[in-house]
PDB file of N, CA and C in Angstrom:
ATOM      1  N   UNK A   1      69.394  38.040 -46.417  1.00  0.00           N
ATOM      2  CA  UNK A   1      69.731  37.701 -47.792  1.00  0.00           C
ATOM      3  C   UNK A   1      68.689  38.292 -48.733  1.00  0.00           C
ATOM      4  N   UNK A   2      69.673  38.991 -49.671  1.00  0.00           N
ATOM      5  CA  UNK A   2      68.560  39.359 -50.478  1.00  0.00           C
ATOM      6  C   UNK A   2      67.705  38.548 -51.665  1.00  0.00           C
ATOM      7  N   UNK A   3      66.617  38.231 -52.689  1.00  0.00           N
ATOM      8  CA  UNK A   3      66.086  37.448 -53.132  1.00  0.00           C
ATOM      9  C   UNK A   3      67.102  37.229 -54.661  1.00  0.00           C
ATOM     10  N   UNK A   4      67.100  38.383 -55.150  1.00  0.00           N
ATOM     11  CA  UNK A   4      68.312  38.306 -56.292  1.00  0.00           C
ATOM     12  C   UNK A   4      69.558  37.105 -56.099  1.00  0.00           C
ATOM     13  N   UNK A   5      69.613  37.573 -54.675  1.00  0.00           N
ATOM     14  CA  UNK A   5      71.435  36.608 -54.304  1.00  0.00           C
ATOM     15  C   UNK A   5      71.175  35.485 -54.252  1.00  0.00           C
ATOM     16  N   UNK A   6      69.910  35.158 -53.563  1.00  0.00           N
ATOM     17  CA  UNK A   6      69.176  33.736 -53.483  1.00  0.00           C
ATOM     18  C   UNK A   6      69.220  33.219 -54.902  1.00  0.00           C
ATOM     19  N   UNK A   7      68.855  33.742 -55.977  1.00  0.00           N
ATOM     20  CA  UNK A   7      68.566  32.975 -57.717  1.00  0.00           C
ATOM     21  C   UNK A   7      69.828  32.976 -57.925  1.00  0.00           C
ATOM     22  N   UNK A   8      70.976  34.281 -57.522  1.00  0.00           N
ATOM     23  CA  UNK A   8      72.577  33.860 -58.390  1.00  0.00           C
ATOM     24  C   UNK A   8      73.244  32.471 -57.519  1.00  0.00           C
ATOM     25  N   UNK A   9      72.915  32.356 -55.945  1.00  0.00           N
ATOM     26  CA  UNK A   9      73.715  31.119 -55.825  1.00  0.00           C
ATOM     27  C   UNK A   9      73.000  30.111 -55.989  1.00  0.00           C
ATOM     28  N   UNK A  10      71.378  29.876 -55.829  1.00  0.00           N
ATOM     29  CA  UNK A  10      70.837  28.305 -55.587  1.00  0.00           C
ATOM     30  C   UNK A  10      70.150  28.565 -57.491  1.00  0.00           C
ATOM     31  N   UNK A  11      69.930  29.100 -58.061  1.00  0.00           N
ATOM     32  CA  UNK A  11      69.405  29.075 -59.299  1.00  0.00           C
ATOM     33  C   UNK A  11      67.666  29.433 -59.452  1.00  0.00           C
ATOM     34  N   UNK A  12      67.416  29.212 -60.542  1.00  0.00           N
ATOM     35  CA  UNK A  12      65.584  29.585 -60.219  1.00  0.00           C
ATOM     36  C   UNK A  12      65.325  28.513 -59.916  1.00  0.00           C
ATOM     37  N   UNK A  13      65.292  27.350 -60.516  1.00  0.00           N
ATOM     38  CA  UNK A  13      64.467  25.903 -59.939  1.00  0.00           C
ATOM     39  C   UNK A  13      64.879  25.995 -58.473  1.00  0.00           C
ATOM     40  N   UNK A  14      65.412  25.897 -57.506  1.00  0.00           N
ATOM     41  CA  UNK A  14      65.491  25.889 -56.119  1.00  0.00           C
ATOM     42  C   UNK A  14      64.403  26.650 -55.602  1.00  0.00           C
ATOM     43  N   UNK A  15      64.978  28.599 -56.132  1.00  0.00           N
ATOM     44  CA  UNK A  15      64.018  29.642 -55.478  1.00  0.00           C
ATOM     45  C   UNK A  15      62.577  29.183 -55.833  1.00  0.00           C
ATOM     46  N   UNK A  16      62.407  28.561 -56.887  1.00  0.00           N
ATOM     47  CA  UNK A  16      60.922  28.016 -57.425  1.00  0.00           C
ATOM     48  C   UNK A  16      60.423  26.998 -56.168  1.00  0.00           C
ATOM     49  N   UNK A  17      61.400  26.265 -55.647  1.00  0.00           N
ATOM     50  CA  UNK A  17      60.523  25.327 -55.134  1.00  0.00           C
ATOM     51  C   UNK A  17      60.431  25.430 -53.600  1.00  0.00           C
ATOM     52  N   UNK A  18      61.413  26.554 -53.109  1.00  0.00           N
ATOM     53  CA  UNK A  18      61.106  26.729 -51.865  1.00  0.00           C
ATOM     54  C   UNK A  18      59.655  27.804 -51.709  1.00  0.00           C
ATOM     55  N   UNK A  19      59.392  28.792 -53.148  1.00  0.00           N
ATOM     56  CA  UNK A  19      58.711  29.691 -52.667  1.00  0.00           C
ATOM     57  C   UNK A  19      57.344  28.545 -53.220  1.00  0.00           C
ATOM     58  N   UNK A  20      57.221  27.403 -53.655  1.00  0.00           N
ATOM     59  CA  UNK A  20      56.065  26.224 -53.777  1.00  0.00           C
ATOM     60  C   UNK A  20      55.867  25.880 -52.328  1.00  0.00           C
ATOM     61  N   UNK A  21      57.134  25.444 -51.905  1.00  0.00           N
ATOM     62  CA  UNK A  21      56.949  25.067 -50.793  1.00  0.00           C
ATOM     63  C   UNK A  21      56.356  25.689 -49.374  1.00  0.00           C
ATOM     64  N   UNK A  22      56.637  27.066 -49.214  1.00  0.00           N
ATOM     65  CA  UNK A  22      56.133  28.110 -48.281  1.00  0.00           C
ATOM     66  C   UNK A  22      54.535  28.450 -48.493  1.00  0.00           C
ATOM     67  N   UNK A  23      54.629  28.554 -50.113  1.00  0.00           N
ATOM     68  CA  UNK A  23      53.041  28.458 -50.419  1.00  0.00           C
ATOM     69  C   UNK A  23      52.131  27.176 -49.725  1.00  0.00           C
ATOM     70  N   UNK A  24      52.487  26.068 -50.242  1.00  0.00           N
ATOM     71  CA  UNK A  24      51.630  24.655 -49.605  1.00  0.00           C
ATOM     72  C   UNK A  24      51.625  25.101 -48.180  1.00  0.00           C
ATOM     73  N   UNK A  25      52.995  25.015 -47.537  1.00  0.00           N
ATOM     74  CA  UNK A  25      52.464  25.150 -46.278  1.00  0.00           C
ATOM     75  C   UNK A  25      51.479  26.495 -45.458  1.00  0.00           C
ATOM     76  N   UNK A  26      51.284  27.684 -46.386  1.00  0.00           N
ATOM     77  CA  UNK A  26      50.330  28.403 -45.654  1.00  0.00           C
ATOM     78  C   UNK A  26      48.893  28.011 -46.411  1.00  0.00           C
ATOM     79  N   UNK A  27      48.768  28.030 -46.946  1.00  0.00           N
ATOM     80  CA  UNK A  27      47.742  26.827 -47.486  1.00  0.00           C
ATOM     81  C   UNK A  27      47.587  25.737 -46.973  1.00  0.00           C
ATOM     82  N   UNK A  28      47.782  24.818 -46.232  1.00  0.00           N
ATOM     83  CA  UNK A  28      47.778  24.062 -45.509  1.00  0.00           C
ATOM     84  C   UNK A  28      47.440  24.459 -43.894  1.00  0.00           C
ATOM     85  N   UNK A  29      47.798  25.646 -43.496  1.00  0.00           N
ATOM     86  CA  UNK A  29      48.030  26.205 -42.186  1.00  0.00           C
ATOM     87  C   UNK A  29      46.790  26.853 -42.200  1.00  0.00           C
ATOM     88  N   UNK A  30      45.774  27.261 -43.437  1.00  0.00           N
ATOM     89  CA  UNK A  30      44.609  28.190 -43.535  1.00  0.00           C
ATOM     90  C   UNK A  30      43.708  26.995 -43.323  1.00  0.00           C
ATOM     91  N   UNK A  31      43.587  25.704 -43.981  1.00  0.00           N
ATOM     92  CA  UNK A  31      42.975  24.795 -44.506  1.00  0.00           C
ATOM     93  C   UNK A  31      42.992  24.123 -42.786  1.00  0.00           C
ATOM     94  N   UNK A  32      43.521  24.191 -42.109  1.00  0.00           N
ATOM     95  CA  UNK A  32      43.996  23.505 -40.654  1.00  0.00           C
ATOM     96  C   UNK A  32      43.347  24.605 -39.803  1.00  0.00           C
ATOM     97  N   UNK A  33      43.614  25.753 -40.032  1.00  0.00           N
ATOM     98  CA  UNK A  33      42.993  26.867 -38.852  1.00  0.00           C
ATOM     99  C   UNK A  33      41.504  27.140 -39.187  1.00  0.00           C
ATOM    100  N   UNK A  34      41.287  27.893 -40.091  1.00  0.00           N
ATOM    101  CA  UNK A  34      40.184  29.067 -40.961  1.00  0.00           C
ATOM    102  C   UNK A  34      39.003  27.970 -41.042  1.00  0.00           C
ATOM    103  N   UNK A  35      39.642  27.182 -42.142  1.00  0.00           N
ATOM    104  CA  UNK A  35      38.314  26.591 -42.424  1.00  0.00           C
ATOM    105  C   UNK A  35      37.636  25.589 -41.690  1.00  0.00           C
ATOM    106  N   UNK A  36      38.478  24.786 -40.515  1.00  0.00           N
ATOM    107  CA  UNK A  36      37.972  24.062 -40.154  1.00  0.00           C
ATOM    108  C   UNK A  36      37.141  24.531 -38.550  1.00  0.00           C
ATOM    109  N   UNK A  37      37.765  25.664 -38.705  1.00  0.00           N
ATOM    110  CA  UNK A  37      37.024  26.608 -37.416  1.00  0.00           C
ATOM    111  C   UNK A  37      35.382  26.908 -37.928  1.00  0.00           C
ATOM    112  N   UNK A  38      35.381  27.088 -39.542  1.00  0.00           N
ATOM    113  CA  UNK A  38      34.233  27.486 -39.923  1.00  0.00           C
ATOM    114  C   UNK A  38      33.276  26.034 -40.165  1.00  0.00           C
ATOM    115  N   UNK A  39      33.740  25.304 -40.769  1.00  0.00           N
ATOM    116  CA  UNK A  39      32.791  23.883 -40.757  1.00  0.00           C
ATOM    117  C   UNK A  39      32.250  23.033 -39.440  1.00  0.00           C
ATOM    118  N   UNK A  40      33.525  23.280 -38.356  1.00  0.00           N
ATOM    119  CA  UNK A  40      32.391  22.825 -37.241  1.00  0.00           C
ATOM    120  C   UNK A  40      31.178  24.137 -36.773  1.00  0.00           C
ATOM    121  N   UNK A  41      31.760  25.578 -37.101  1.00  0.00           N
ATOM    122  CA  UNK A  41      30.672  26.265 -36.655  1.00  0.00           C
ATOM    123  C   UNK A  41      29.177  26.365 -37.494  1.00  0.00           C
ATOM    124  N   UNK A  42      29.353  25.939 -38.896  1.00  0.00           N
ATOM    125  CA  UNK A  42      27.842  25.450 -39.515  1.00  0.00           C
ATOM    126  C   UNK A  42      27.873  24.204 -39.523  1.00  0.00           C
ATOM    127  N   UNK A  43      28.403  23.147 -38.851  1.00  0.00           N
ATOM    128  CA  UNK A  43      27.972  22.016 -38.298  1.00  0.00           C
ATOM    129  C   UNK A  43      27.108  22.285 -37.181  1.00  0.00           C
ATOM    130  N   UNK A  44      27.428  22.817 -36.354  1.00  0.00           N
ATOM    131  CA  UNK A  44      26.756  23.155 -35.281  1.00  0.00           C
ATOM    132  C   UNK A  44      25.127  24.230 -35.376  1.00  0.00           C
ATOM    133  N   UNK A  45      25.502  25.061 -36.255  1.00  0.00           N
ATOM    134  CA  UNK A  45      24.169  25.851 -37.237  1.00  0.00           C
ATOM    135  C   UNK A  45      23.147  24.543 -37.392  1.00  0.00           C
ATOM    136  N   UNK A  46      23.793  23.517 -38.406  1.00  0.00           N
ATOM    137  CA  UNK A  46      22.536  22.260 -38.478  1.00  0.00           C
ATOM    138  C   UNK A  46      22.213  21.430 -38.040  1.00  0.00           C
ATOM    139  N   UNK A  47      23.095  21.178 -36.599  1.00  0.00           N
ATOM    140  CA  UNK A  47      23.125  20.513 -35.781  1.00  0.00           C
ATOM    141  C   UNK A  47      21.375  20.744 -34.906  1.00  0.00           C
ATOM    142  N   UNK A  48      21.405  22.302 -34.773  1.00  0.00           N
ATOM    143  CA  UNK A  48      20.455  22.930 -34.349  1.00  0.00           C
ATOM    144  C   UNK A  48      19.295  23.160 -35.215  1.00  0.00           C
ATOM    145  N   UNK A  49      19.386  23.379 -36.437  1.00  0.00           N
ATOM    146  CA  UNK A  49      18.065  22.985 -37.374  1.00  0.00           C
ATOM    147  C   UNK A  49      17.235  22.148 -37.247  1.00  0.00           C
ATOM    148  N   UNK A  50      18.308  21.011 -37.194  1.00  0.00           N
ATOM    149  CA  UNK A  50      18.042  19.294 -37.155  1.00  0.00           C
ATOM    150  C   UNK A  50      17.106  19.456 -36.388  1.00  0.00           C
ATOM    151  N   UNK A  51      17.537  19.552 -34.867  1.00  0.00           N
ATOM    152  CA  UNK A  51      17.127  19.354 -33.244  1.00  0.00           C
ATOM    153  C   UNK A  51      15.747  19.920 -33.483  1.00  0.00           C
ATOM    154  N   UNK A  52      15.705  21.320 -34.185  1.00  0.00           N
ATOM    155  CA  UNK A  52      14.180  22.120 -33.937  1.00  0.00           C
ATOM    156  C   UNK A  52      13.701  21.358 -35.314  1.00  0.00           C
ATOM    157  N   UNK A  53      13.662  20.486 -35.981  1.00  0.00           N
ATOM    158  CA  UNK A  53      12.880  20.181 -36.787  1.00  0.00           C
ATOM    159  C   UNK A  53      12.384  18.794 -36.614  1.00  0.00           C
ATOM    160  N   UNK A  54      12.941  18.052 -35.505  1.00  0.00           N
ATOM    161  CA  UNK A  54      12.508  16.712 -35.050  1.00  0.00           C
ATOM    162  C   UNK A  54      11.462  17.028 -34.139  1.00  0.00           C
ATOM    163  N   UNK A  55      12.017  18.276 -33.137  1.00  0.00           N
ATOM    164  CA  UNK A  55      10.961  18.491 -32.292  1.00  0.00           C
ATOM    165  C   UNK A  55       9.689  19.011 -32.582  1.00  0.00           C
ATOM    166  N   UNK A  56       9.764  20.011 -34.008  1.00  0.00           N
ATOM    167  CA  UNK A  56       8.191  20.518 -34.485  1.00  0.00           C
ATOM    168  C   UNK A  56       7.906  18.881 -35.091  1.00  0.00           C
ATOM    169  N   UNK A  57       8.387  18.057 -35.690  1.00  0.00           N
ATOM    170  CA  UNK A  57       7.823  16.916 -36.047  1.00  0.00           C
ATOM    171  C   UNK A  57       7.258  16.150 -34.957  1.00  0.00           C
ATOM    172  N   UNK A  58       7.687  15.963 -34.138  1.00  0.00           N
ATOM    173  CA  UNK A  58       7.231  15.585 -32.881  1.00  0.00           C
ATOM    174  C   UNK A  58       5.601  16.158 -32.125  1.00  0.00           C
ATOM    175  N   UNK A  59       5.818  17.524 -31.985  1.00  0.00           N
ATOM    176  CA  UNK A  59       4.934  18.392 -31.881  1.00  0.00           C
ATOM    177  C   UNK A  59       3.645  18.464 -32.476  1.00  0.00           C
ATOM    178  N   UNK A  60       3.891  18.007 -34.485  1.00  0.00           N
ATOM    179  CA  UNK A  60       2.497  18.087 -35.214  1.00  0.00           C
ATOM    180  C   UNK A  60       2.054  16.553 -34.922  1.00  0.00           C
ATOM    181  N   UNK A  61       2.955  15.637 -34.472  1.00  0.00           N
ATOM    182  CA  UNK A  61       2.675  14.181 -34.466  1.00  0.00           C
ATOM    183  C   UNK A  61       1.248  13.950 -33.358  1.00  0.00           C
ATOM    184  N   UNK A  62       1.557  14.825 -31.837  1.00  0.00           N
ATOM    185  CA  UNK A  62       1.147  14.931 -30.506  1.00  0.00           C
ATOM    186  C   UNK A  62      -0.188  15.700 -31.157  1.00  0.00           C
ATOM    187  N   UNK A  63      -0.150  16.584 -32.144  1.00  0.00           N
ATOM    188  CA  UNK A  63      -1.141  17.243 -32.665  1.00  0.00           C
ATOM    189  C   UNK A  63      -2.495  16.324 -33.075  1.00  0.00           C
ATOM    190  N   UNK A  64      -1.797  15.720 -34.003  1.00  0.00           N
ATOM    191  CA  UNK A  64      -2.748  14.830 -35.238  1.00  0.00           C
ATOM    192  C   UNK A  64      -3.429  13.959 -34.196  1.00  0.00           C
ATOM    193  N   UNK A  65      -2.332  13.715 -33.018  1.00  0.00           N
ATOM    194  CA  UNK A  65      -3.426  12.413 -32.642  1.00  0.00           C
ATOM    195  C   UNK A  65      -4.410  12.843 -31.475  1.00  0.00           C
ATOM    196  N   UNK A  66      -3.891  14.113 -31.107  1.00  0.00           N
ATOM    197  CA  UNK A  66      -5.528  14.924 -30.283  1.00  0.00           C
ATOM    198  C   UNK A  66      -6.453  14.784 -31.688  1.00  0.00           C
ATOM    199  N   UNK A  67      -5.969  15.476 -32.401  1.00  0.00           N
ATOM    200  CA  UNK A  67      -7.564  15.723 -33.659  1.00  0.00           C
ATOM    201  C   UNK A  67      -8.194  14.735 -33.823  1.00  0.00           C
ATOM    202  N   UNK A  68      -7.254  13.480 -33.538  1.00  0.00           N
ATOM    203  CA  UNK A  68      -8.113  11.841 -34.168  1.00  0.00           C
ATOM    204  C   UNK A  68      -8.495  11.330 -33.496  1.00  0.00           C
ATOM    205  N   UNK A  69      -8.330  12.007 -31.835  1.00  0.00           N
ATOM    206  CA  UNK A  69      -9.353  11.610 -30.790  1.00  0.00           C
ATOM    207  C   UNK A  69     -10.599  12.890 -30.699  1.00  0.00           C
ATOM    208  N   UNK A  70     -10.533  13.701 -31.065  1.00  0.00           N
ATOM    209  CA  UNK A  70     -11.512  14.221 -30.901  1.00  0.00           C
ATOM    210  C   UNK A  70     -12.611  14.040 -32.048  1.00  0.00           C
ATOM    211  N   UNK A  71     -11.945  13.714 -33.154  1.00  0.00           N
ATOM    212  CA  UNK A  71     -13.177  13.428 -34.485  1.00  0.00           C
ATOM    213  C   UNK A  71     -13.536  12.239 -33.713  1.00  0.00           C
ATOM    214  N   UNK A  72     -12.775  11.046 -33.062  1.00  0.00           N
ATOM    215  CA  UNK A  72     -14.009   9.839 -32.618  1.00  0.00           C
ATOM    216  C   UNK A  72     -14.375  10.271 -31.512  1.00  0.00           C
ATOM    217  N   UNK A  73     -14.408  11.321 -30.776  1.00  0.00           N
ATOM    218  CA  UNK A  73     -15.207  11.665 -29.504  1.00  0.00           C
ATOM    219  C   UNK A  73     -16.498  12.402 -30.270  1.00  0.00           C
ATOM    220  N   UNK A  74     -16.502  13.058 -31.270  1.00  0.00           N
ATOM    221  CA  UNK A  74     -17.902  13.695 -31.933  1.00  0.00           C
ATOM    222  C   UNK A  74     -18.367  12.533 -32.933  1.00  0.00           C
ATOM    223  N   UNK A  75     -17.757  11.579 -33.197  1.00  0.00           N
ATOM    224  CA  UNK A  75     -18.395  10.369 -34.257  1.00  0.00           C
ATOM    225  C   UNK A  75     -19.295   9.629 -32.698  1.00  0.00           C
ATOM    226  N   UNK A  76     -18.615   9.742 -32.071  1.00  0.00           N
ATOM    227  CA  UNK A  76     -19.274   8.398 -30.875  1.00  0.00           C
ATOM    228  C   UNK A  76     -20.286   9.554 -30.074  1.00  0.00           C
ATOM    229  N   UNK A  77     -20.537  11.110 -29.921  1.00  0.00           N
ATOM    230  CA  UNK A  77     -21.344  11.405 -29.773  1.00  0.00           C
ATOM    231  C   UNK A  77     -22.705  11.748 -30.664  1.00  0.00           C
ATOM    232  N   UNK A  78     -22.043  11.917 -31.912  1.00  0.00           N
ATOM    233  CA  UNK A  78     -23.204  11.755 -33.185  1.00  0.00           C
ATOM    234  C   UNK A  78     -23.966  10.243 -33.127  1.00  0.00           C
ATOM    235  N   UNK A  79     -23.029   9.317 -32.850  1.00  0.00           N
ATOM    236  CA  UNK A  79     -23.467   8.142 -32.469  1.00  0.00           C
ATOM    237  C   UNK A  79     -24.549   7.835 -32.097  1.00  0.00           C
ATOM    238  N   UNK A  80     -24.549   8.600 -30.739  1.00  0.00           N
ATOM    239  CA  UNK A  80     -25.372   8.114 -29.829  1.00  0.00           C
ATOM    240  C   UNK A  80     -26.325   8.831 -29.756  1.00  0.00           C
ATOM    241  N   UNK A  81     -26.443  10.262 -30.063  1.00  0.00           N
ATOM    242  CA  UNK A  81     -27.489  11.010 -30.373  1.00  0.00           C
ATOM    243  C   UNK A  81     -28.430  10.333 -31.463  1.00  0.00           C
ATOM    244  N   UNK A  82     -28.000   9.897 -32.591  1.00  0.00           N
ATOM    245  CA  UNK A  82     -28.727   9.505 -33.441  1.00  0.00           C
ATOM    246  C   UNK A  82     -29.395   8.291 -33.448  1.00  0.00           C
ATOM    247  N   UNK A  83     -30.658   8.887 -33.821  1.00  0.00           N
ATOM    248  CA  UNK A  83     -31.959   7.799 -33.424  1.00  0.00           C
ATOM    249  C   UNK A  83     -32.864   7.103 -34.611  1.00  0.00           C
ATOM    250  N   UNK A  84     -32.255   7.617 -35.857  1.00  0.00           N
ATOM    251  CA  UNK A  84     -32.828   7.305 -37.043  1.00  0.00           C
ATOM    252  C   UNK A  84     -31.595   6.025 -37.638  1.00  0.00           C
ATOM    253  N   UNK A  85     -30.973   5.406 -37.320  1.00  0.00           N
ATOM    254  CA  UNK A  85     -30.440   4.293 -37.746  1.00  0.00           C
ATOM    255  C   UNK A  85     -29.067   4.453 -38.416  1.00  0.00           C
ATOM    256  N   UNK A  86     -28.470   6.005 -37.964  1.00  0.00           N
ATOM    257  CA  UNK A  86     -27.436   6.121 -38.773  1.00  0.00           C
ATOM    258  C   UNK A  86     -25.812   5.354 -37.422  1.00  0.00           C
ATOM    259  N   UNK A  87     -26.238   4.991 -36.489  1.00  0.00           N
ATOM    260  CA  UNK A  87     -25.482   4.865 -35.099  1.00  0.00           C
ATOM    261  C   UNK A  87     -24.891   3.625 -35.637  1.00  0.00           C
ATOM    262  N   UNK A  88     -25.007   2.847 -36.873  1.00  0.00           N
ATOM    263  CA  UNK A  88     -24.265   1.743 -36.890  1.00  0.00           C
ATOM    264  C   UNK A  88     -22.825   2.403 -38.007  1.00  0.00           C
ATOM    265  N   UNK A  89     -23.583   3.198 -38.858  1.00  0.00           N
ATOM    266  CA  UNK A  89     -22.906   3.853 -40.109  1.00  0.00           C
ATOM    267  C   UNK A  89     -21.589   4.325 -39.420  1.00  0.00           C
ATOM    268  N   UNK A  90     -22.185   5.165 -38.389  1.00  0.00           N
ATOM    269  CA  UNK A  90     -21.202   6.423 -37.172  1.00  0.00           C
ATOM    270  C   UNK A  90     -20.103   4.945 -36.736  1.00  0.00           C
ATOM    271  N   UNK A  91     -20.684   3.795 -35.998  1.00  0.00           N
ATOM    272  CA  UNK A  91     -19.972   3.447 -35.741  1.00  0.00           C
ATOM    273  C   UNK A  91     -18.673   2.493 -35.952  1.00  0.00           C
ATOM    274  N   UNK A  92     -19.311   2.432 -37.377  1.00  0.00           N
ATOM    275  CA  UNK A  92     -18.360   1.541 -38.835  1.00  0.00           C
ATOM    276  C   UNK A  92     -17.389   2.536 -38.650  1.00  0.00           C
ATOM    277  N   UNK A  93     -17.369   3.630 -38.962  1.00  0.00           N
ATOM    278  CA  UNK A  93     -16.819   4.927 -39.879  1.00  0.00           C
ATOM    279  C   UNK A  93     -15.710   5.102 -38.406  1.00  0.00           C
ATOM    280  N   UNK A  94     -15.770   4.955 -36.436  1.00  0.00           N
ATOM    281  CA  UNK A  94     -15.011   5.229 -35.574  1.00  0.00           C
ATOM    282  C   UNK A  94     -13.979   3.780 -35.901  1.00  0.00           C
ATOM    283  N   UNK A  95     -13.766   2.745 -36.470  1.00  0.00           N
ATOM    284  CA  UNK A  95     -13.685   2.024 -36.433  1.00  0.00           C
ATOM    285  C   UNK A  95     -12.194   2.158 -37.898  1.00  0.00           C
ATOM    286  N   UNK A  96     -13.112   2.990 -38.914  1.00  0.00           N
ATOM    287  CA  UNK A  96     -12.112   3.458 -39.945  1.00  0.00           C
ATOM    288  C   UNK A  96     -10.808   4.594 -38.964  1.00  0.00           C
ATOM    289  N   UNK A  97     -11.344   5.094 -38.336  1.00  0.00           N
ATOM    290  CA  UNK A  97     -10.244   6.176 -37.894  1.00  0.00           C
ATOM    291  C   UNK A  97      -9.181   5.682 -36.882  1.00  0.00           C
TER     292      UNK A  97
END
């Protein structure tokens, strides 16, 4: 059928609303295939951000608390080296950390 013959028997409002209608549905069929193929695949992009950014958080956490044992391993050896009266100061100050 040709499109002309289509407007002389069903009129334009008909041809109007079937060619609305063909529209929604591939629009609908893109919105169902395309895009939702693409939102789980950068779901999955930050899925993986996420993951490596808990684990460097994790990582500087394991960090900080070597450093805060090693500043009271040199406070408690300044400690004890020191013979002029500062070994109580040193040991207030392991006490702050």
């Amino acid at each position: 059928m040709d499109i002309l013959s289509v407007l002389e028997t069903f009129g334009v409002p008909v041809a109007m609303s079937v060619a609305f209608g063909f529209f929604i549905w591939k629009q609908n069929k893109f919105i169902q295939d395309e895009l939702q193929k693409e939102l789980r695949e950068s779901f999955g992009r930050l899925e993986g951000i996420l993951i490596k950014l808990i684990d460097a958080q994790k990582g500087m956490q394991m960090n900080q608390a070597e450093i805060k044992s090693s500043i009271s391993a040199i406070i408690e050896i300044m400690a004890s080296l020191s013979g002029n009266g500062l070994k109580e100061k040193f040991v207030k100050r392991k006490r702050d950390y």
